[in-house]
N, C-alpha and C. Protein backbone atom coordinates (compact mmCIF):
# COMPACT_ATOMS: atom_id res chain seq x y z
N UNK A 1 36.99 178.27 161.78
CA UNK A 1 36.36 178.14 163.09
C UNK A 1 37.18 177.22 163.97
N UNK A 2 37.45 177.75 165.27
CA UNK A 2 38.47 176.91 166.37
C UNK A 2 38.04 175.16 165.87
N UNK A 3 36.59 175.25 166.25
CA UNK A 3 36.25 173.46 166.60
C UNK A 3 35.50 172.98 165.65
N UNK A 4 35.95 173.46 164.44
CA UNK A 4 34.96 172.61 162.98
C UNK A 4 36.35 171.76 162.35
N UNK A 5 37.20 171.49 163.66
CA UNK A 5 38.21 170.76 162.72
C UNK A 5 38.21 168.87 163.20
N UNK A 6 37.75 167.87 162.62
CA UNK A 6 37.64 166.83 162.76
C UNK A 6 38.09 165.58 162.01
N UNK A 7 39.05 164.69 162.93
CA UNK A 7 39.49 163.15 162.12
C UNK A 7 38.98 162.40 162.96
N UNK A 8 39.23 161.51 162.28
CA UNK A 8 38.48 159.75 162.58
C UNK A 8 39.63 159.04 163.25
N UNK A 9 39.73 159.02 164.94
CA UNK A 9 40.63 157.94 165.07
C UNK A 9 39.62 157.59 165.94
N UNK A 10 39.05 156.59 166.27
CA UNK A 10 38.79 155.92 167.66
C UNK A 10 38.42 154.24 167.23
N UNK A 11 37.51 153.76 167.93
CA UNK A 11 36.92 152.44 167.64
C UNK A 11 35.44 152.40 167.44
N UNK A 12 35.27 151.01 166.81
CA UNK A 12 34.01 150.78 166.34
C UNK A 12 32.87 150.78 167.81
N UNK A 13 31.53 151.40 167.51
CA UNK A 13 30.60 150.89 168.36
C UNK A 13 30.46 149.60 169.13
N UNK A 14 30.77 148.75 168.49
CA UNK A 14 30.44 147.13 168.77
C UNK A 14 31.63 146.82 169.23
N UNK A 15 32.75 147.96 169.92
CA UNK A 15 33.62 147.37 170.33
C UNK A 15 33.50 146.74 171.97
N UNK A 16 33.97 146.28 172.73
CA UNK A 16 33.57 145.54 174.34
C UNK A 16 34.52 146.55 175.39
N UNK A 17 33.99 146.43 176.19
CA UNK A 17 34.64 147.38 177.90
C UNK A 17 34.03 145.77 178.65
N UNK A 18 34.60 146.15 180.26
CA UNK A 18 34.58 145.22 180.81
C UNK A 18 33.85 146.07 181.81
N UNK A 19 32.69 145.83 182.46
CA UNK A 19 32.29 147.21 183.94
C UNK A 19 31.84 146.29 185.29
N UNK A 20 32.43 147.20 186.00
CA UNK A 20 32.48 146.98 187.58
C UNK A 20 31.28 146.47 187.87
N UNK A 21 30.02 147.19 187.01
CA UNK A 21 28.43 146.76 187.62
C UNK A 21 27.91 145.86 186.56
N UNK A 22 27.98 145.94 185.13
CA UNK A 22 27.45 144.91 184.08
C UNK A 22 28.46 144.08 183.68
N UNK A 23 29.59 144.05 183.88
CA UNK A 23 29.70 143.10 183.05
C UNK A 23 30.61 143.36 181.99
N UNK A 24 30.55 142.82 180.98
CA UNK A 24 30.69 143.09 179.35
C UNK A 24 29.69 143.68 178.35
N UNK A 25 29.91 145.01 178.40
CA UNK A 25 29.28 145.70 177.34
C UNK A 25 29.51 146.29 176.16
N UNK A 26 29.08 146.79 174.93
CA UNK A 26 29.32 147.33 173.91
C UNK A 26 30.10 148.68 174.59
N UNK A 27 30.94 149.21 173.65
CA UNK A 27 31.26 151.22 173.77
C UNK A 27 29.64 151.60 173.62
N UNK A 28 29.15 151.63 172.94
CA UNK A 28 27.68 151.82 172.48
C UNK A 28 26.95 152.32 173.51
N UNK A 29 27.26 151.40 174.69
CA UNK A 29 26.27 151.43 175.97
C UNK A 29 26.60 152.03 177.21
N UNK A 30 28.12 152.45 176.45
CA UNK A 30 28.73 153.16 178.12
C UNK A 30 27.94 154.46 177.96
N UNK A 31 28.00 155.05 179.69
CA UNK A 31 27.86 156.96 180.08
C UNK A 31 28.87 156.78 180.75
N UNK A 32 29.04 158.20 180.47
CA UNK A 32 29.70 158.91 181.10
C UNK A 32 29.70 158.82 182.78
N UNK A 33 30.61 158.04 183.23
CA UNK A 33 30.71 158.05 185.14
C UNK A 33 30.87 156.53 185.11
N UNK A 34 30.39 155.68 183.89
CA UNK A 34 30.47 153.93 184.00
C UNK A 34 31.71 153.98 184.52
N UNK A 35 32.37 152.61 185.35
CA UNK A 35 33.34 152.16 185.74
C UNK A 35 33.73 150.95 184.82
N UNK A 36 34.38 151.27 183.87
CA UNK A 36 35.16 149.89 183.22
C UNK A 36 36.46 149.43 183.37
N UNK A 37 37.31 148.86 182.88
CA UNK A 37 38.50 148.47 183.33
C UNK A 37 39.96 148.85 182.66
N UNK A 38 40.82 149.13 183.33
CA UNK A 38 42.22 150.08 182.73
C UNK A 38 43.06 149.19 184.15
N UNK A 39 44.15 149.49 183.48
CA UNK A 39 45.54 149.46 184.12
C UNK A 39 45.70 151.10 184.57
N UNK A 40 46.44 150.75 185.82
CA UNK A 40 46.43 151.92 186.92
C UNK A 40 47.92 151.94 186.85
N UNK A 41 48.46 153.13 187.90
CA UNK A 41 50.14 153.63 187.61
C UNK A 41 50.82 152.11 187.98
N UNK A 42 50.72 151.35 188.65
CA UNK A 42 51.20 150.29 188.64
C UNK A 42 51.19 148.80 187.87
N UNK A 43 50.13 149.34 186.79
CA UNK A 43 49.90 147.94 185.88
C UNK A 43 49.11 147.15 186.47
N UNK A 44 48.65 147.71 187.45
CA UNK A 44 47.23 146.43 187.82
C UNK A 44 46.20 146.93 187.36
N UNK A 45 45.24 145.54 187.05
CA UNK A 45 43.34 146.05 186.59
C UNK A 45 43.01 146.47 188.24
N UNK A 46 41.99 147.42 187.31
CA UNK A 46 40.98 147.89 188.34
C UNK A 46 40.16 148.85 187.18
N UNK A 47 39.45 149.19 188.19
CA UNK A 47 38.05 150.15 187.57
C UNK A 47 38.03 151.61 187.42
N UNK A 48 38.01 152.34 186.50
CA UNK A 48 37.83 153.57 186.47
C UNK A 48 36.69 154.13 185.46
N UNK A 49 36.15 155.66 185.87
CA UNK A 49 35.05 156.19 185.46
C UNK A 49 35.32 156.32 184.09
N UNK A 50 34.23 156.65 182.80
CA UNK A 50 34.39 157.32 182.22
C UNK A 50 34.35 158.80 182.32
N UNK A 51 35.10 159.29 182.00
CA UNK A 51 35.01 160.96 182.23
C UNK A 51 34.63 162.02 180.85
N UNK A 52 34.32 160.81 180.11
CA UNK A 52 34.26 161.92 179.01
C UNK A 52 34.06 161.24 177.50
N UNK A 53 33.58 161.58 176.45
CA UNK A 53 34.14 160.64 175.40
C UNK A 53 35.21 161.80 174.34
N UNK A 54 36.10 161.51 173.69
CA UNK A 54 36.79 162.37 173.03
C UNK A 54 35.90 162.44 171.59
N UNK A 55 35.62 161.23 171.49
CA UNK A 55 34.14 161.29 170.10
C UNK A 55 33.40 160.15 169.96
N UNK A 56 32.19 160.57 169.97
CA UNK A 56 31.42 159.88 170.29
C UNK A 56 29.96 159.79 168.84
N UNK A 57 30.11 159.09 168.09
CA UNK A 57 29.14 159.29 166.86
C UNK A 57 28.93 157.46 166.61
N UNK A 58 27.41 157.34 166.42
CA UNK A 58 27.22 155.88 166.69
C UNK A 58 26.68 155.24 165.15
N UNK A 59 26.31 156.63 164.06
CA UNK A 59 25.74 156.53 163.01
C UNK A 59 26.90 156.41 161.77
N UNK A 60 28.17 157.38 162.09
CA UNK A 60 29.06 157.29 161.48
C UNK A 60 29.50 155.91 160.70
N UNK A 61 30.69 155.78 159.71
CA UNK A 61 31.33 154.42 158.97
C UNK A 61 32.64 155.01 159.20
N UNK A 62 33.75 153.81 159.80
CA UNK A 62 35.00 154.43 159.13
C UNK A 62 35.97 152.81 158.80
N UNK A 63 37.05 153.39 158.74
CA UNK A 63 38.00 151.84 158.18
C UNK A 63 38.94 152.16 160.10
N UNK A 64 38.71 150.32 159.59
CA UNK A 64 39.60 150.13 161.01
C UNK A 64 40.51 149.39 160.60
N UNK A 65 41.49 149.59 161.72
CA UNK A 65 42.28 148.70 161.60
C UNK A 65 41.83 147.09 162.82
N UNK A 66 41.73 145.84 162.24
CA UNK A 66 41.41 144.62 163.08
C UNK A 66 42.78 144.13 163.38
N UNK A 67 42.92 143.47 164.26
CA UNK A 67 44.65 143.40 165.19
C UNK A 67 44.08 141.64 166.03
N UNK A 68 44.68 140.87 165.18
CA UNK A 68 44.21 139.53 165.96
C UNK A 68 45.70 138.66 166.51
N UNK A 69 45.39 138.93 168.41
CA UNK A 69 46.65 137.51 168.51
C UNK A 69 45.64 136.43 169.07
N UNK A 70 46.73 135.40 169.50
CA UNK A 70 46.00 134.10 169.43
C UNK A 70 44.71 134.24 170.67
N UNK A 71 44.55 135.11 171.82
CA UNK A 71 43.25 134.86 172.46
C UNK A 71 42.96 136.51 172.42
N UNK A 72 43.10 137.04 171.46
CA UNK A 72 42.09 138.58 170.98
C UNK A 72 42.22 138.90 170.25
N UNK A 73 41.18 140.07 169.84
CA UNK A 73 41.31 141.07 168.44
C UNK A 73 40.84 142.03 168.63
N UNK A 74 41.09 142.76 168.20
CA UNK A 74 40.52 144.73 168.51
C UNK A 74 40.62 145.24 167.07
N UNK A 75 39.95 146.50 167.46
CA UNK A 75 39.67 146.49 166.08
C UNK A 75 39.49 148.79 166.81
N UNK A 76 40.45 149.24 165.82
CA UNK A 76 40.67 150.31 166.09
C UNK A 76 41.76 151.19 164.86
N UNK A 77 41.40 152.71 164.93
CA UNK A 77 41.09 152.89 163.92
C UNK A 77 43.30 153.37 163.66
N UNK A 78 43.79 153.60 162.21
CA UNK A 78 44.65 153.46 162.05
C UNK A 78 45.75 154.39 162.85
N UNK A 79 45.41 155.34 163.18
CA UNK A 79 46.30 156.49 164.28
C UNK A 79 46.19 156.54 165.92
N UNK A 80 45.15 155.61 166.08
CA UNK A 80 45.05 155.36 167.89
C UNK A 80 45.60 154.40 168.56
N UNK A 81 46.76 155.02 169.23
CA UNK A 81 47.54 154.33 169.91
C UNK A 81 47.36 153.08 170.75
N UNK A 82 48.18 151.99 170.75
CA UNK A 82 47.82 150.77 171.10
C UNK A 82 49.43 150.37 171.48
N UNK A 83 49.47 149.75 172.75
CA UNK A 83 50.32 149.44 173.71
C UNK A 83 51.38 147.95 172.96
N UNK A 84 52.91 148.43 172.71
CA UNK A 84 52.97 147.61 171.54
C UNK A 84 54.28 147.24 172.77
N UNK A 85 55.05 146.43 173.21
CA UNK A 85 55.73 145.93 174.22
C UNK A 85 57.36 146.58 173.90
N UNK A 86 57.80 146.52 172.76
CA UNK A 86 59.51 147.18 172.38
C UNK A 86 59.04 148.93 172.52
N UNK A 87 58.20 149.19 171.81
CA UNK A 87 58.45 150.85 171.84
C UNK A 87 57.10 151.32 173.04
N UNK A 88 56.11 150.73 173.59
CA UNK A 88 54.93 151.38 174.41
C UNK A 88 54.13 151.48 173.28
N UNK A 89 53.27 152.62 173.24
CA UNK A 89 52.31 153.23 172.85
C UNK A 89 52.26 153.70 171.60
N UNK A 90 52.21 153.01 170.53
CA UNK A 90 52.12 153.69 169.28
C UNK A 90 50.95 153.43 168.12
N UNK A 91 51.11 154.26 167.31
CA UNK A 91 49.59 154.09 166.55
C UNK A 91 49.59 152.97 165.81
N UNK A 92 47.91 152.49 165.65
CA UNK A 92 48.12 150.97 164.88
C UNK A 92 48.60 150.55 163.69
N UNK A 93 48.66 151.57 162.60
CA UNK A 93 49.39 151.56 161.52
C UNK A 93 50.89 151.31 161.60
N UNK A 94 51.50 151.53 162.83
CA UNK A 94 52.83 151.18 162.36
C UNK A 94 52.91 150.14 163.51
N UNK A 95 51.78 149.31 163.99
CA UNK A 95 52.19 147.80 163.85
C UNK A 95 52.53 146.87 163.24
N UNK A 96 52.99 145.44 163.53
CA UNK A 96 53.16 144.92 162.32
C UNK A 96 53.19 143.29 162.93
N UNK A 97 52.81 142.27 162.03
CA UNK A 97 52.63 141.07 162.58
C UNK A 97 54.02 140.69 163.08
N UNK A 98 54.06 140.05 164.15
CA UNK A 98 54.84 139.47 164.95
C UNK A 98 55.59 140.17 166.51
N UNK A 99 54.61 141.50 165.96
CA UNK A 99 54.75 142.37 167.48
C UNK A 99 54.34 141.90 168.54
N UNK A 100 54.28 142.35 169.29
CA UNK A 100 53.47 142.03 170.76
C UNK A 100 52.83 143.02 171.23
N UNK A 101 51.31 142.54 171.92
CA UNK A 101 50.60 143.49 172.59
C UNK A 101 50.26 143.13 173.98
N UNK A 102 50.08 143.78 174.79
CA UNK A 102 49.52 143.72 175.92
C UNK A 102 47.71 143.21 176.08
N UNK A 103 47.55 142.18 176.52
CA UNK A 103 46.40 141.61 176.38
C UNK A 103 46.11 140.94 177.68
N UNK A 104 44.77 140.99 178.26
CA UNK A 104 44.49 140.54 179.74
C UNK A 104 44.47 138.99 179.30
N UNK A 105 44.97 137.92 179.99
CA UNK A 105 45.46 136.80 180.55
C UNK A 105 43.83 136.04 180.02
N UNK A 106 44.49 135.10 179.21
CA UNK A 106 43.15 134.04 179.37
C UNK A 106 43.10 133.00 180.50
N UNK A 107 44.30 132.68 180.81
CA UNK A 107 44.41 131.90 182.16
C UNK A 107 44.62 132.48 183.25
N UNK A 108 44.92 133.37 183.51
CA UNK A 108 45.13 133.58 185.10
C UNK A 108 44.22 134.72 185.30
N UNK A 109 43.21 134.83 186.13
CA UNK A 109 42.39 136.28 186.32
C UNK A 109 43.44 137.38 186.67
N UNK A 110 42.54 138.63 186.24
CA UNK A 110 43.03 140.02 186.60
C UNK A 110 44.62 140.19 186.11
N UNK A 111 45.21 139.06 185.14
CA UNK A 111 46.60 139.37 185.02
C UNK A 111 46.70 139.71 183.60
N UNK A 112 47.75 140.21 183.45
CA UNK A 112 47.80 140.75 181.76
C UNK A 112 49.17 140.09 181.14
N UNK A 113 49.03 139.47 179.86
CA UNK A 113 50.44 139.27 179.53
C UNK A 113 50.54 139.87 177.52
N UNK A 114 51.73 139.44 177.52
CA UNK A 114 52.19 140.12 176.02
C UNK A 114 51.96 138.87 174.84
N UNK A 115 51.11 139.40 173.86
CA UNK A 115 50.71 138.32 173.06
C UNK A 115 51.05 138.91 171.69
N UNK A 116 51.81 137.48 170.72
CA UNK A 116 51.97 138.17 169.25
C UNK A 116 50.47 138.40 168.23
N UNK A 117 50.90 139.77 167.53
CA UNK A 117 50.10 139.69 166.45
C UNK A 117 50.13 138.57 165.15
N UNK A 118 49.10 138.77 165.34
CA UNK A 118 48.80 136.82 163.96
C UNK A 118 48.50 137.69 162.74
N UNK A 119 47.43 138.77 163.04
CA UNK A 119 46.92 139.27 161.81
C UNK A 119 46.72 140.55 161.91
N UNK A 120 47.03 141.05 160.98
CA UNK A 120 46.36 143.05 160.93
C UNK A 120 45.85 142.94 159.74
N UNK A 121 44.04 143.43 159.42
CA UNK A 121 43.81 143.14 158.11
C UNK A 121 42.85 145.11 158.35
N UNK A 122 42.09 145.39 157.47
CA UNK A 122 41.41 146.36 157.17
C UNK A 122 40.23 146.35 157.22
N UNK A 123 38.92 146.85 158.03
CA UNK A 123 37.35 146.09 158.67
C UNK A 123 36.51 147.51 158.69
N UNK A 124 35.66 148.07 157.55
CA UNK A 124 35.04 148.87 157.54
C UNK A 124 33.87 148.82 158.52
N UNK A 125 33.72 149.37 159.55
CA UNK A 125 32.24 149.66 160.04
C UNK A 125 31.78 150.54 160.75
N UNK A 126 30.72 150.16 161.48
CA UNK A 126 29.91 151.58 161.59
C UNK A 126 30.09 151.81 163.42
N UNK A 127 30.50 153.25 163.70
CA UNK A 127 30.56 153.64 165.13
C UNK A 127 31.78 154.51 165.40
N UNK A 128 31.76 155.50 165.84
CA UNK A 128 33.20 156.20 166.42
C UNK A 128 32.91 156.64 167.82
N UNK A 129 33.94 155.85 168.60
CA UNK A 129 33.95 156.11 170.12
C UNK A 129 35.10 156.03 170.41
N UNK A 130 35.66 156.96 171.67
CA UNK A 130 36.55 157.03 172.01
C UNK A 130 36.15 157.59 173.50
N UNK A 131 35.80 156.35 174.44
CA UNK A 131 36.08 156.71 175.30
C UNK A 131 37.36 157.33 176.25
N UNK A 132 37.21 158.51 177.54
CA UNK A 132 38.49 158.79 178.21
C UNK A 132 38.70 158.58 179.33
N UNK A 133 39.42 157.55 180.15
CA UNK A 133 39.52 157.74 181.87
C UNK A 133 40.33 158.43 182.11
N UNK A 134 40.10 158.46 183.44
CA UNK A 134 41.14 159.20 184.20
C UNK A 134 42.99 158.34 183.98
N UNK A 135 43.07 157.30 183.84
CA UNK A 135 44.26 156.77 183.59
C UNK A 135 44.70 157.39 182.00
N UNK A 136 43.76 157.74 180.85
CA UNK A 136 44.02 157.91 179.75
C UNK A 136 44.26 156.68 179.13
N UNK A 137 43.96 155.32 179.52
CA UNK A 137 43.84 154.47 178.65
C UNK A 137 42.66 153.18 178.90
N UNK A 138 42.77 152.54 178.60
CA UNK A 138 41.29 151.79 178.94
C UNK A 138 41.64 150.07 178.13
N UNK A 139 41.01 149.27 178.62
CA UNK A 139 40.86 147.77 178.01
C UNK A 139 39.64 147.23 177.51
N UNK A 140 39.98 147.20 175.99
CA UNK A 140 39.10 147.25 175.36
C UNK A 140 39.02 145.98 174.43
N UNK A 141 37.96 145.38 174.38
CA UNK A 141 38.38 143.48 173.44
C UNK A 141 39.44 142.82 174.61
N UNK A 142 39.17 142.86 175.93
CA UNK A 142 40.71 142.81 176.44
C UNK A 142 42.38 142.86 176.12
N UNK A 143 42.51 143.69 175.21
CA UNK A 143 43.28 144.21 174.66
C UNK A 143 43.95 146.02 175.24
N UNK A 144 45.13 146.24 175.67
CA UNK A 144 45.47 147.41 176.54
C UNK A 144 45.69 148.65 175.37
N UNK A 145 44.92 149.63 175.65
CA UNK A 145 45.32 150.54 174.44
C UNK A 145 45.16 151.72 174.67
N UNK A 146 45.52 152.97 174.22
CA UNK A 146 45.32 154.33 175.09
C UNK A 146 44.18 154.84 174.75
N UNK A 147 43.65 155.86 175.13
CA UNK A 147 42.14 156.91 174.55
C UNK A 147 42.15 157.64 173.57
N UNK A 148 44.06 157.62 172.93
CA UNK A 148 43.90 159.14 172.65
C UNK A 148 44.50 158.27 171.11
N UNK A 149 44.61 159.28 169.91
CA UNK A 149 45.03 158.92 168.45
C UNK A 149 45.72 160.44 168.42
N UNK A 150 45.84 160.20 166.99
CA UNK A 150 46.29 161.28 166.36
C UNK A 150 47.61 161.74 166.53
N UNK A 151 48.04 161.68 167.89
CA UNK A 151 49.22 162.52 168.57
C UNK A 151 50.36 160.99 168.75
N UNK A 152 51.11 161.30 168.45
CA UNK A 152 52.65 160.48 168.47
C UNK A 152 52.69 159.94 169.90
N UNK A 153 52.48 160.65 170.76
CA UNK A 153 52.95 160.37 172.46
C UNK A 153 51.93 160.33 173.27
N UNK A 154 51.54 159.02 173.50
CA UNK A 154 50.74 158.99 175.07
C UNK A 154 50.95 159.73 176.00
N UNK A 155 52.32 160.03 176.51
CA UNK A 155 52.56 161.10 177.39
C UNK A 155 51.91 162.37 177.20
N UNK A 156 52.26 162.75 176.11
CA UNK A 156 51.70 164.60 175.39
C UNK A 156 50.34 164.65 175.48
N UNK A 157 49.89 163.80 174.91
CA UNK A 157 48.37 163.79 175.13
C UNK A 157 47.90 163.29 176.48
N UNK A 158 48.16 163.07 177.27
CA UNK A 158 47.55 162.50 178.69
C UNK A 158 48.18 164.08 179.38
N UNK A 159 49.12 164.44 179.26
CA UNK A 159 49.34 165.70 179.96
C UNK A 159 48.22 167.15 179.34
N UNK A 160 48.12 166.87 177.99
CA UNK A 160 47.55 168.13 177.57
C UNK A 160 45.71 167.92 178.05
N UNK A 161 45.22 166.96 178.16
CA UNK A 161 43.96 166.46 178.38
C UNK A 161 43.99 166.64 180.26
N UNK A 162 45.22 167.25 181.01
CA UNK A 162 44.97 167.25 182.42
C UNK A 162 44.23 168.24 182.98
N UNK A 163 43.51 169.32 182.14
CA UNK A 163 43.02 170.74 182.56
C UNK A 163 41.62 169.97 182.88
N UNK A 164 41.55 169.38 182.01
CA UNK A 164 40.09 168.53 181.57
C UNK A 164 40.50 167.54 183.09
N UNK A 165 40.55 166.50 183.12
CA UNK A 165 40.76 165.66 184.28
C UNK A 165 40.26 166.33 185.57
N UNK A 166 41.02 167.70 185.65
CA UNK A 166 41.32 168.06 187.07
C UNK A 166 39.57 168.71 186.95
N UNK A 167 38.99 169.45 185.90
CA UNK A 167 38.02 170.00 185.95
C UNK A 167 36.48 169.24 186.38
N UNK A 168 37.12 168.04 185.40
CA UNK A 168 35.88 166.59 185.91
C UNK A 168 36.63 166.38 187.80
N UNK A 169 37.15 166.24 187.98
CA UNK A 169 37.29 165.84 189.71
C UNK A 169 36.75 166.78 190.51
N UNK A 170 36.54 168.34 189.77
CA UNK A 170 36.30 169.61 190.40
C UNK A 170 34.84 169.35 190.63
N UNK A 171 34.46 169.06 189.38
CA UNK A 171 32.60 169.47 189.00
C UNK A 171 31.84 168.42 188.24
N UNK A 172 32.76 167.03 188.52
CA UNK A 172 32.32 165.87 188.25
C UNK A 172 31.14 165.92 187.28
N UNK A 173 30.05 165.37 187.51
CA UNK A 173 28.90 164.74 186.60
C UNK A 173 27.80 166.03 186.05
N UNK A 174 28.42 167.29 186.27
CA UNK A 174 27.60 168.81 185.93
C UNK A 174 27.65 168.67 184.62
N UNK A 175 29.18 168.69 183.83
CA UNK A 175 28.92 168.66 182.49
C UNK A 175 28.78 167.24 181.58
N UNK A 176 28.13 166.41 182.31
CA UNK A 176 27.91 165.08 181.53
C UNK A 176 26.70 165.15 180.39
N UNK A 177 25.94 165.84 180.51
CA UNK A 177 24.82 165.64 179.53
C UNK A 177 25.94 166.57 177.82
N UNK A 178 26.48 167.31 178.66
CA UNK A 178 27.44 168.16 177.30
C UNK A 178 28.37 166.88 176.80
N UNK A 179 29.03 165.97 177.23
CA UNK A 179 30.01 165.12 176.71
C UNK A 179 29.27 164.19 175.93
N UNK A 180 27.49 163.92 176.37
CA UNK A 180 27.02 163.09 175.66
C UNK A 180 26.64 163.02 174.47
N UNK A 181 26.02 164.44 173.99
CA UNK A 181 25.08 164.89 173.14
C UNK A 181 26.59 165.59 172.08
N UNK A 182 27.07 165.92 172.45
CA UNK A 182 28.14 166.11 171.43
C UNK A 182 29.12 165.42 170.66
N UNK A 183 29.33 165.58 169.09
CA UNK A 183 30.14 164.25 168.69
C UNK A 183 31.46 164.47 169.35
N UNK A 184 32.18 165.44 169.18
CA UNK A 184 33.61 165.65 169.72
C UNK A 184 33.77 166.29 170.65
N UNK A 185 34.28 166.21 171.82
CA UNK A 185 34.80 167.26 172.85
C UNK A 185 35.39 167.78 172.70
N UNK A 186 34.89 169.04 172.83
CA UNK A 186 35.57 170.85 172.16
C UNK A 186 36.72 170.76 172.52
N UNK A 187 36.64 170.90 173.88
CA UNK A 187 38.11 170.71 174.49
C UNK A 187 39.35 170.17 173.84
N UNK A 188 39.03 168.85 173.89
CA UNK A 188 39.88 168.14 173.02
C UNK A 188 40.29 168.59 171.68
N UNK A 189 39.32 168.92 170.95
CA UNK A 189 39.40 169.30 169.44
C UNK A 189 39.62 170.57 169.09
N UNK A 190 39.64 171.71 170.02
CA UNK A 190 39.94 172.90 170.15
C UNK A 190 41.48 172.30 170.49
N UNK A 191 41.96 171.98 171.24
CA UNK A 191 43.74 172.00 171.34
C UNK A 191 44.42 171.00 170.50
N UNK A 192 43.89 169.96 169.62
CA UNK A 192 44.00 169.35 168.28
C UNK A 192 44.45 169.97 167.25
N UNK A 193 43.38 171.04 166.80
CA UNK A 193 43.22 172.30 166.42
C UNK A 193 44.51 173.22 166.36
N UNK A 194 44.57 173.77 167.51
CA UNK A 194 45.71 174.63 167.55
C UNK A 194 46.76 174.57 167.45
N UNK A 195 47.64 173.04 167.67
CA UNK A 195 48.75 172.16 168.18
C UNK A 195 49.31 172.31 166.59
N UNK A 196 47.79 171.50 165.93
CA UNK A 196 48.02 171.40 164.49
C UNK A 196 48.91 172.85 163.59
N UNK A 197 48.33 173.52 163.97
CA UNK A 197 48.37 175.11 163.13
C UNK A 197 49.28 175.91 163.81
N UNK A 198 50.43 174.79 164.97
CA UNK A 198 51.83 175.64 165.28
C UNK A 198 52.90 174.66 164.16
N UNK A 199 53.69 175.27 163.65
CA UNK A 199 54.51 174.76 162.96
C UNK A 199 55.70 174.15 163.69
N UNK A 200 56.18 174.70 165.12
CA UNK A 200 57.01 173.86 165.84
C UNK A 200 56.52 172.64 166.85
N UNK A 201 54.90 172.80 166.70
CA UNK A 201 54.57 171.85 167.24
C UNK A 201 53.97 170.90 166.46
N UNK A 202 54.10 170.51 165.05
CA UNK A 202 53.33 169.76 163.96
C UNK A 202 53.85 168.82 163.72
N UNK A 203 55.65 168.98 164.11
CA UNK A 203 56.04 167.34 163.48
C UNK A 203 56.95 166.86 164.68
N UNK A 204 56.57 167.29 165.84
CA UNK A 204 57.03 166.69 167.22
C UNK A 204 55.65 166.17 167.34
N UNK A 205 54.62 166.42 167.37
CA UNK A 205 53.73 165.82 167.81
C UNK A 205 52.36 165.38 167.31
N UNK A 206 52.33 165.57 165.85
CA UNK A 206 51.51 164.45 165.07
C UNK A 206 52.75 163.79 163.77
């Protein structure tokens, strides 16, 4: 079946967003249209919608990976890409202590700077979310990291997820009750799916 095909990359429930109207909230508590906080084409914060979740299951368990520098920690799962300063965007498993991440500024508002990893340890718990903006990445634990796992390239995946983008700008908040109530977005997991089961496209891009 196209969309009975499913992995575990995202973050824990109890992970934090930052929003335009509350505040600091759990993933747990976002909908779909919340405004939380991402870096835009120029690297500045600002606010963007959620448009979608790529998976969204609040009952689920999985193993995370926890990622602590000296003023954060995130905690996300081993194939979802996380903003690493020498190479960009790569999955958290092939971090490694003494890297650097992109992390919003404890001293200076709205600014972001590059902080080393202290610790990467292994943190079983319960929640899979993966929220998506329109930027394709989002700040999360104030920590900068993309939406997407699985796939090698932030680029590939922010381009292949644009049918979707342009369709939410078309017909905005019509299909929101569908992004909610479902664990995975077809969409998404239907071209997961297929990408997987081309053989010239299997080891360029997972």
């Amino acid at each position: 079946m196209l969309f009975s095909y499913v992995e575990v990359e995202c973050f824990p429930s109890d992970a934090t967003v930052d929003t335009i109207d509350s505040g600091k909230v759990t993933l747990s508590s976002l909908q779909v249209g919340t405004r939380v906080r991402v870096l835009d084409e120029k690297n500045q914060i600002t606010y963007s919608p959620i448009i979608a979740f790529l998976h969204r299951d609040m009952d689920e368990h999985a193993m995370y990976k926890r990622i602590r520098t000296k003023n954060s920690l995130i905690e996300l799962s081993k194939r979802h890409l996380i903003n690493q300063r020498q190479n960009g965007f790569i999955w958290a498993e092939n971090l490694h202590e003494g890297d650097e991440i992109l992390v919003v500024s404890s001293n200076i508002q709205n600014e972001t700077e590059w902080e080393e990893v202290l610790e990467i340890t292994d943190v079983y718990k319960q929640g899979l979310m993966a929220p998506l903006t329109e930027q394709g990445t989002i700040i999360v634990n104030n920590v900068h990291a993309s939406c997407y796992a699985l796939v090698k390239s932030h680029q590939v995946a922010h381009f292949a997820l644009a049918p979707y983008r342009f369709y939410y700008r078309l017909f905005g908040q019509l299909s929101d009750m569908n992004t909610m109530t479902t664990p995975i977005l077809s969409y998404a997991n239907g071209l997961l799916h297929f990408f997987k089961n081309l053989p010239i496209a299997k080891d360029l891009i997972f």
